[in-house]
C-alpha atoms as a PDB file:
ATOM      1  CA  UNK A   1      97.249 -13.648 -11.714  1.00  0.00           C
ATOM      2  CA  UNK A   2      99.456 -15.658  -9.552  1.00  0.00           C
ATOM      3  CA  UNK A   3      97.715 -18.783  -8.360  1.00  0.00           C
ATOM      4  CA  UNK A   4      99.158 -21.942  -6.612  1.00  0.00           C
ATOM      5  CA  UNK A   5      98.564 -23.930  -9.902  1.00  0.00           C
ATOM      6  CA  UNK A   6     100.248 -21.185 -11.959  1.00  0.00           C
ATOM      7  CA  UNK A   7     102.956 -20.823 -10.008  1.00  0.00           C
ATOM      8  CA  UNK A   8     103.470 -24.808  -9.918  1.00  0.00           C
ATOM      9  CA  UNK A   9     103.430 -24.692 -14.094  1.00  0.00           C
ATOM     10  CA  UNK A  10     105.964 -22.113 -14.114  1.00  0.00           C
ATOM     11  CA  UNK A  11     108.309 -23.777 -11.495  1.00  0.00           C
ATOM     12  CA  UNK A  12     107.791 -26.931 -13.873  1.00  0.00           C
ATOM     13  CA  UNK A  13     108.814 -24.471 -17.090  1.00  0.00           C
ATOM     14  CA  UNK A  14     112.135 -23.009 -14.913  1.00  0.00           C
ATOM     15  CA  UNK A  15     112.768 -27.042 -14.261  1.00  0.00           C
ATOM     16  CA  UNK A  16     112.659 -27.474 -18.766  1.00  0.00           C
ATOM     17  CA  UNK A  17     114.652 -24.377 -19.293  1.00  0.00           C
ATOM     18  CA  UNK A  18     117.702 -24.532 -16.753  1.00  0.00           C
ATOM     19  CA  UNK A  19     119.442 -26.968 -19.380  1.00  0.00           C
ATOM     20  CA  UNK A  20     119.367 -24.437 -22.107  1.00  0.00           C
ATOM     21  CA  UNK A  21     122.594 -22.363 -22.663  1.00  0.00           C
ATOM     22  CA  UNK A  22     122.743 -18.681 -21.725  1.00  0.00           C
ATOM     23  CA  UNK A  23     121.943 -17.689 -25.229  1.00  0.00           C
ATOM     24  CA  UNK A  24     119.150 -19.786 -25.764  1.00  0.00           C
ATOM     25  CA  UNK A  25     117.730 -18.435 -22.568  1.00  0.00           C
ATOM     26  CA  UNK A  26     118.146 -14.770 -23.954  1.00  0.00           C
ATOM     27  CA  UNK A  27     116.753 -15.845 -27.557  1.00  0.00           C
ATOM     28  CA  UNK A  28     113.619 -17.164 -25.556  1.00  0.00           C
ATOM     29  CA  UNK A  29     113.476 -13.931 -23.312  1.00  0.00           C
ATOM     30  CA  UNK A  30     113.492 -11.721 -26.236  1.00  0.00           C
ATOM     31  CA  UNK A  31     110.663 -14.422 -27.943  1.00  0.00           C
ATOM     32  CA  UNK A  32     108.607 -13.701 -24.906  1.00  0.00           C
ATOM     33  CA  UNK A  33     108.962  -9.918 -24.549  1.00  0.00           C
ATOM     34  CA  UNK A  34     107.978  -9.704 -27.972  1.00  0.00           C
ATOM     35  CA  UNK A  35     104.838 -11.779 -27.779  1.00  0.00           C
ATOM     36  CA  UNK A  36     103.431  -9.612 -24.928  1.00  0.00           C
ATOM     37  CA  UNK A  37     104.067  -6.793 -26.512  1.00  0.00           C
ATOM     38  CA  UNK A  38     101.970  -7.700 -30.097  1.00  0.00           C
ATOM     39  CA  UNK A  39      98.587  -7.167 -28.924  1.00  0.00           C
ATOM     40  CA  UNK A  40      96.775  -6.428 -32.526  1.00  0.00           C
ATOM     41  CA  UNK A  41      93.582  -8.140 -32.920  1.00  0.00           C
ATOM     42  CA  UNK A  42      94.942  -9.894 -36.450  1.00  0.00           C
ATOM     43  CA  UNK A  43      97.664 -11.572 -34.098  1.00  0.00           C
ATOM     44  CA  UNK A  44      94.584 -12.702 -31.954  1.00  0.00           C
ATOM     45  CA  UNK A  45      92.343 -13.865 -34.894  1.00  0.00           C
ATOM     46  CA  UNK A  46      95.789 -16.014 -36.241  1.00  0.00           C
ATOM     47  CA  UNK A  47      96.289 -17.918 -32.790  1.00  0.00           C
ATOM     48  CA  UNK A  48      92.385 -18.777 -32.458  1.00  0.00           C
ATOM     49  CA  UNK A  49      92.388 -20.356 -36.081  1.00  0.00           C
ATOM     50  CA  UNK A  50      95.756 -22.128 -35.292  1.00  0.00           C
ATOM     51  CA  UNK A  51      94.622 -23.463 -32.314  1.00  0.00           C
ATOM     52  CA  UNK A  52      90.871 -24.507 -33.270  1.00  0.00           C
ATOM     53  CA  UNK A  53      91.585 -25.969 -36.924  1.00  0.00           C
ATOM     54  CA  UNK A  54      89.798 -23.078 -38.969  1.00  0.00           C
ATOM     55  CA  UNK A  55      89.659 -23.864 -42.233  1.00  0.00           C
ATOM     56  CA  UNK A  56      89.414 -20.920 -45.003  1.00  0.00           C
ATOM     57  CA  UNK A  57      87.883 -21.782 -48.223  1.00  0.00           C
ATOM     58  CA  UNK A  58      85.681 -20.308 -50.934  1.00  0.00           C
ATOM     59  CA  UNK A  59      84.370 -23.775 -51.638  1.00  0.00           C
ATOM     60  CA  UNK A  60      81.345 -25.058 -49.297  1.00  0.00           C
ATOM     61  CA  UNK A  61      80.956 -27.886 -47.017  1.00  0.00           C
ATOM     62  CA  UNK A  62      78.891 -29.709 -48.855  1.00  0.00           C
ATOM     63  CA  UNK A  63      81.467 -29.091 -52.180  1.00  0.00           C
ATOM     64  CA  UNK A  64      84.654 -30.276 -49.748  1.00  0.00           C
ATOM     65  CA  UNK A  65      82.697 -33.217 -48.724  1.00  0.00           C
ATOM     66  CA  UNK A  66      81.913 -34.168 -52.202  1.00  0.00           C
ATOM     67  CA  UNK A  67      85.521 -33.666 -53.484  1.00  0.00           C
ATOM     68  CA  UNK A  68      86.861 -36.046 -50.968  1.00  0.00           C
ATOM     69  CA  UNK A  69      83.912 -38.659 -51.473  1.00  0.00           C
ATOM     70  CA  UNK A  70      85.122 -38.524 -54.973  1.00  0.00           C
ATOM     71  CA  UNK A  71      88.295 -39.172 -54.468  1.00  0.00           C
ATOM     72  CA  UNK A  72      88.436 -42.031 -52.454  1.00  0.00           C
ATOM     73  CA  UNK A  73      89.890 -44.736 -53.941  1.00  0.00           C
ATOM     74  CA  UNK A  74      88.995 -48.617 -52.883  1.00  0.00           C
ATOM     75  CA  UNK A  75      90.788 -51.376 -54.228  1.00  0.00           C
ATOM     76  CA  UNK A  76      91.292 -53.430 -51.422  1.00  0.00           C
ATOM     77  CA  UNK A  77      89.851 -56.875 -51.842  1.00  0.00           C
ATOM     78  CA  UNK A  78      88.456 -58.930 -48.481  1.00  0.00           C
ATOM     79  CA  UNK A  79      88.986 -61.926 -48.479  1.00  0.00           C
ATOM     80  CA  UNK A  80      85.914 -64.685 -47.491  1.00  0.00           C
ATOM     81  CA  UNK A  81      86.557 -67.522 -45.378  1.00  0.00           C
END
């Protein structure tokens, strides 16, 4: 889809990219082509939990909220005017 705003944020990405050397700029081309070409649904399930902070654990909430309860640790002292 080519859209004013999309073509703006990819005239802004040329902009970040001219200053990288001609071997950079292949390294990133070759990054690129091989990111649109890994379409498997396990690549898709990865970038969702990177992106959204999944966390994968046997333990429950309720025993992860317990565990850091219990390890909290206060020994600072306020001091009363």
């Amino acid at each position: 889809m080519n859209t004013p705003n999309s073509t703006v944020l990819l005239d802004n990405y040329l902009g970040l990219l001219k200053g990288l050397t001609r071997e950079d700029k292949i390294k990133l081309v070759a990054r690129l082509s091989r990111d649109i070409v890994e379409t498997t649904d396990e690549r898709k399930e990865n970038v969702v939990d990177m992106f959204y902070g999944a966390w994968k654990s046997d333990r429950s909430a309720e025993e992860i909220i317990a565990t850091i309860r219990n390890s909290r640790d206060f020994t600072r002292t306020v001091a009363r005017l």
